[in-house]
C-alpha atoms as a PDB file:
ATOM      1  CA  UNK A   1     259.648 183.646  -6.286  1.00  0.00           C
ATOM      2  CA  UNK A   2     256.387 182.744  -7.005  1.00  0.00           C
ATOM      3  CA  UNK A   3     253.877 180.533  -4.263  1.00  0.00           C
ATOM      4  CA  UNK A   4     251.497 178.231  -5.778  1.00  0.00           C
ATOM      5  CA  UNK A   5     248.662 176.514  -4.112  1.00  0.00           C
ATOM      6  CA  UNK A   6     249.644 173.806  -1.797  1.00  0.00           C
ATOM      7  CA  UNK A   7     247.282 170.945  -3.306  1.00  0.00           C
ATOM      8  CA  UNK A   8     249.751 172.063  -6.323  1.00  0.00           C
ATOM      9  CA  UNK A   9     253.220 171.253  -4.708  1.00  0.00           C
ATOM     10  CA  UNK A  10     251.474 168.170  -3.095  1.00  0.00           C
ATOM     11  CA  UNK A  11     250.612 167.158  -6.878  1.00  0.00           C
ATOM     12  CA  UNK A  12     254.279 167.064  -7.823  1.00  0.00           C
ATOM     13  CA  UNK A  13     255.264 164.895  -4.916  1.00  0.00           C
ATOM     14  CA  UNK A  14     252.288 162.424  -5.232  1.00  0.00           C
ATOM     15  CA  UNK A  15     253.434 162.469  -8.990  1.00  0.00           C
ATOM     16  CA  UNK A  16     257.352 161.870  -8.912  1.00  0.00           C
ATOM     17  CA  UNK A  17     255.604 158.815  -6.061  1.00  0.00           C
ATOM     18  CA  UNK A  18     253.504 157.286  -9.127  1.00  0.00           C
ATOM     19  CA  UNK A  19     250.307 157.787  -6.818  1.00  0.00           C
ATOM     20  CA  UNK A  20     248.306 159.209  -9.639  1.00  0.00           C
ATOM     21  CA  UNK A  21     245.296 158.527  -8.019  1.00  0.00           C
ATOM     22  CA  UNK A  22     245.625 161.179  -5.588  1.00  0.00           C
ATOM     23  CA  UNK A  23     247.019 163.780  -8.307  1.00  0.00           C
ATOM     24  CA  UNK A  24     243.544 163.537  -9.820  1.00  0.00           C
ATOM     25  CA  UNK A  25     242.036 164.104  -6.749  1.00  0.00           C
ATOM     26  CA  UNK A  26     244.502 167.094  -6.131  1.00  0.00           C
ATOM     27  CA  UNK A  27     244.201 168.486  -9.389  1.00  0.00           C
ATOM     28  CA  UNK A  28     240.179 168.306  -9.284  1.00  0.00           C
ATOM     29  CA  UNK A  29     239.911 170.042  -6.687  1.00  0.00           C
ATOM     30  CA  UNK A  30     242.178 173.007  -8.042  1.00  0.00           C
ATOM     31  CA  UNK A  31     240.456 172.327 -11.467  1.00  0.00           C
ATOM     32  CA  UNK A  32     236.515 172.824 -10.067  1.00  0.00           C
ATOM     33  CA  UNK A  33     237.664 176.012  -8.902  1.00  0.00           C
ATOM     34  CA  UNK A  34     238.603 177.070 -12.235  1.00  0.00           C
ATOM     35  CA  UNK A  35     236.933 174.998 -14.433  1.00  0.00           C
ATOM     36  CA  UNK A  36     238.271 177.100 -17.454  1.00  0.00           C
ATOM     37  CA  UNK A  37     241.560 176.731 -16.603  1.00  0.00           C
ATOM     38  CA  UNK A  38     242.924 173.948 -19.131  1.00  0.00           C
ATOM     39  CA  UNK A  39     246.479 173.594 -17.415  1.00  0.00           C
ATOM     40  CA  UNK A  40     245.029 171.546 -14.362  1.00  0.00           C
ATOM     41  CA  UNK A  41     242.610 170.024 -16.506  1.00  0.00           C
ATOM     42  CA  UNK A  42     245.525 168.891 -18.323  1.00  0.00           C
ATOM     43  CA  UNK A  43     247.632 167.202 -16.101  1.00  0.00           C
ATOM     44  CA  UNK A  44     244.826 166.173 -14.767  1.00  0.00           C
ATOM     45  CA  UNK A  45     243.778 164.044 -17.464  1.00  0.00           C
ATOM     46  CA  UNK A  46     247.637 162.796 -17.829  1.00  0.00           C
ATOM     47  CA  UNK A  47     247.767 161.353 -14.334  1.00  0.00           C
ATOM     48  CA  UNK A  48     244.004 159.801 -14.921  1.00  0.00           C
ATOM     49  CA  UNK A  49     245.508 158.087 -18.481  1.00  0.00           C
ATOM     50  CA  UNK A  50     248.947 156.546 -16.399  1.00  0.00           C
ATOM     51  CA  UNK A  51     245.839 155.422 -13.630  1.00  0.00           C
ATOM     52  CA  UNK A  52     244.038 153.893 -16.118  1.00  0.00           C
ATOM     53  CA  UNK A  53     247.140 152.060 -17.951  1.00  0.00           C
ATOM     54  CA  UNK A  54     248.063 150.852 -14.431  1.00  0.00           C
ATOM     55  CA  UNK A  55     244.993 148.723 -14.260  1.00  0.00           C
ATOM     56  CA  UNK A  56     244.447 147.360 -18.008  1.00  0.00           C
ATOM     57  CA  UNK A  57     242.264 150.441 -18.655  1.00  0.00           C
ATOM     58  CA  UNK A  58     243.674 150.993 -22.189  1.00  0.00           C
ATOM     59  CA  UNK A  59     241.492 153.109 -24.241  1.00  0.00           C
ATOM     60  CA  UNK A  60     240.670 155.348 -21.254  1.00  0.00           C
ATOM     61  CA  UNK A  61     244.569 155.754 -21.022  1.00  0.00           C
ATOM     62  CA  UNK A  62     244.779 156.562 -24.539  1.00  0.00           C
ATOM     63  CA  UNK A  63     241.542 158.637 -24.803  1.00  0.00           C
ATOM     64  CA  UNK A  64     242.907 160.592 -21.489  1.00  0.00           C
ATOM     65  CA  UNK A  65     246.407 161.388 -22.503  1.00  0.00           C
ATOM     66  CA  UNK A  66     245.576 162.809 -26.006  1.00  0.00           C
ATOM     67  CA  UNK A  67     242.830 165.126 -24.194  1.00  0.00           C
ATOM     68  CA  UNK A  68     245.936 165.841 -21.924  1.00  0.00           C
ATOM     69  CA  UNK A  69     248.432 166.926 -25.053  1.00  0.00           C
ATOM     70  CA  UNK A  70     245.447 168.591 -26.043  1.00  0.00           C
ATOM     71  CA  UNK A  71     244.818 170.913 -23.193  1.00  0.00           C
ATOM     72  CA  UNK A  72     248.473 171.700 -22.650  1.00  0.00           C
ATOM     73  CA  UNK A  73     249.570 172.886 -25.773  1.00  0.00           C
ATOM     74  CA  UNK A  74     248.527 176.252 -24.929  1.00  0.00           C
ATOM     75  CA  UNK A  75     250.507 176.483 -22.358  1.00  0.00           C
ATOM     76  CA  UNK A  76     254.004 175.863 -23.270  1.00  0.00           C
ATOM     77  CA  UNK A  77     256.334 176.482 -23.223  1.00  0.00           C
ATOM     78  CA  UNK A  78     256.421 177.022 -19.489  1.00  0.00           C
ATOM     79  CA  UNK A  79     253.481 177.596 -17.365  1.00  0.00           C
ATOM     80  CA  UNK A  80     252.911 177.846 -13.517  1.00  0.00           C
ATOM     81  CA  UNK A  81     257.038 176.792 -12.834  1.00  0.00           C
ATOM     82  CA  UNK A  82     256.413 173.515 -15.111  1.00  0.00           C
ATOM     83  CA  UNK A  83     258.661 172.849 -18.414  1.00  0.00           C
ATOM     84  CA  UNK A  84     255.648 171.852 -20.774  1.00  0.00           C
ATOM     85  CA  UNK A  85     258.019 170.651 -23.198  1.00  0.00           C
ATOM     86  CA  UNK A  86     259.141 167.855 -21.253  1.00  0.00           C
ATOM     87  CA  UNK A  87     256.270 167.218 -20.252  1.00  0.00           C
ATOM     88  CA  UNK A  88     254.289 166.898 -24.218  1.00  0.00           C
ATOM     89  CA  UNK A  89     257.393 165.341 -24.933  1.00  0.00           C
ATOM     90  CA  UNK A  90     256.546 162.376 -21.924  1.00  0.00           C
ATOM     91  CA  UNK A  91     252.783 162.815 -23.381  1.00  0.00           C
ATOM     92  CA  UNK A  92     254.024 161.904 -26.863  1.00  0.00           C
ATOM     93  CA  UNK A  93     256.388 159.079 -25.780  1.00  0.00           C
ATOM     94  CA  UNK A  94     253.530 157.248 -23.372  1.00  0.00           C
ATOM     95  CA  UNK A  95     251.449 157.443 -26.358  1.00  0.00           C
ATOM     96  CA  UNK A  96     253.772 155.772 -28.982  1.00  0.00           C
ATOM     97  CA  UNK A  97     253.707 153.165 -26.417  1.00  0.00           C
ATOM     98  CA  UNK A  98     250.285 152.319 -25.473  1.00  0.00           C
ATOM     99  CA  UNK A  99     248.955 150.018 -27.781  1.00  0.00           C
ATOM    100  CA  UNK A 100     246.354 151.136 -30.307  1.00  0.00           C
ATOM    101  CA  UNK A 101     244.395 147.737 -30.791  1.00  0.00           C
ATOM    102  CA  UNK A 102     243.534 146.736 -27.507  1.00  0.00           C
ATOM    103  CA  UNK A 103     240.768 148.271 -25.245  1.00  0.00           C
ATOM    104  CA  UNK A 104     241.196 146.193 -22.026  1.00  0.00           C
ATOM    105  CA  UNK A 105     243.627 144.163 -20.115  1.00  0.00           C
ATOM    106  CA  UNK A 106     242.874 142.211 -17.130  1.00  0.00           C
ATOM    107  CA  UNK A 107     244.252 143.279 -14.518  1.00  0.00           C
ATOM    108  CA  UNK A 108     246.895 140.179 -13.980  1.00  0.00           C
ATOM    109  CA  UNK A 109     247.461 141.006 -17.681  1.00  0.00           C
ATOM    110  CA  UNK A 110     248.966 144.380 -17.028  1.00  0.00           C
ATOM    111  CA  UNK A 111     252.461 143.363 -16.676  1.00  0.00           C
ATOM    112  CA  UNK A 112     252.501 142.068 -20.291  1.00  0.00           C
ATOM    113  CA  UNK A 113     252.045 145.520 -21.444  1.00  0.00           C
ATOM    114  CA  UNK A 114     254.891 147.925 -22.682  1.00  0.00           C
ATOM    115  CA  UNK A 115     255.831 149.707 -19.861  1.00  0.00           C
ATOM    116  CA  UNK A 116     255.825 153.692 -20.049  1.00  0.00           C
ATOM    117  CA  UNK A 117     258.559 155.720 -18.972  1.00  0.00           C
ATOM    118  CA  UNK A 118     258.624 157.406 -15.803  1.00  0.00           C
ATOM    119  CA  UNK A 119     258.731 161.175 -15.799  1.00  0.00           C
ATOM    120  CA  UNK A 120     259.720 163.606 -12.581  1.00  0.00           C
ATOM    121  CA  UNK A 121     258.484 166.525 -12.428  1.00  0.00           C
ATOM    122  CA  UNK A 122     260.282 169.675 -11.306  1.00  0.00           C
ATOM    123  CA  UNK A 123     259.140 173.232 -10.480  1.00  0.00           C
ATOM    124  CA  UNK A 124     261.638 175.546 -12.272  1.00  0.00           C
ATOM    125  CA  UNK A 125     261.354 179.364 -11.898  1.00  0.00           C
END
């Protein structure tokens, strides 16, 4: 069995919780240490794109989770205990969803936009 960080189990309960904020803040942290490493910078930018969308921040969402697809897909299919396929697959779905001609919402507006699926993530060795 393989240990991971802690800040990296913490970042899969703060996800599943839909407090993204704090998964960029966990993931940063990880991420400065290795700044080459494109995995946390990854799903890093993934839970900063479903922060943005969860305050009318649409183009940073959409800018954010294509940098995300980007930096994962050289890391599936599995990496680190996480199914990257589900995971591009969530990337892919979110982005067929957030709409393409608007920039910003307010944020009483935000309701009014499609909402994204959810998405649990799962350590699997």
């Amino acid at each position: 069995m393989e240990f991971y960080p802690p800040e990296y189990y913490e970042f899969f309960i703060c996800f599943n919780e839909g407090d993204y904020y704090t998964c960029h803040d966990l993931l940063e942290d990880m991420w400065m240490e290795e700044k080459g490493n494109l995995f946390f910078k990854g799903l890093l930018q993934m839970s900063v794109a479903l922060y943005h969308y969860s305050y009318g921040n649409i183009k940073g969402a959409r800018v954010m989770m294509q940098t995300a697809n980007d930096y994962l897909q050289g890391y599936r299919p599995k990496h680190w205990g996480l199914d990257l396929e589900k995971v591009i697959t969530y990337i892919e779905a979110c982005q067929a969803l957030i709409p393409s001609s608007i920039d910003r919402v307010t944020y009483e507006e935000v309701d009014n936009l499609p909402e994204l699926p959810r998405l649990f993530l799962y350590l699997e060795e």
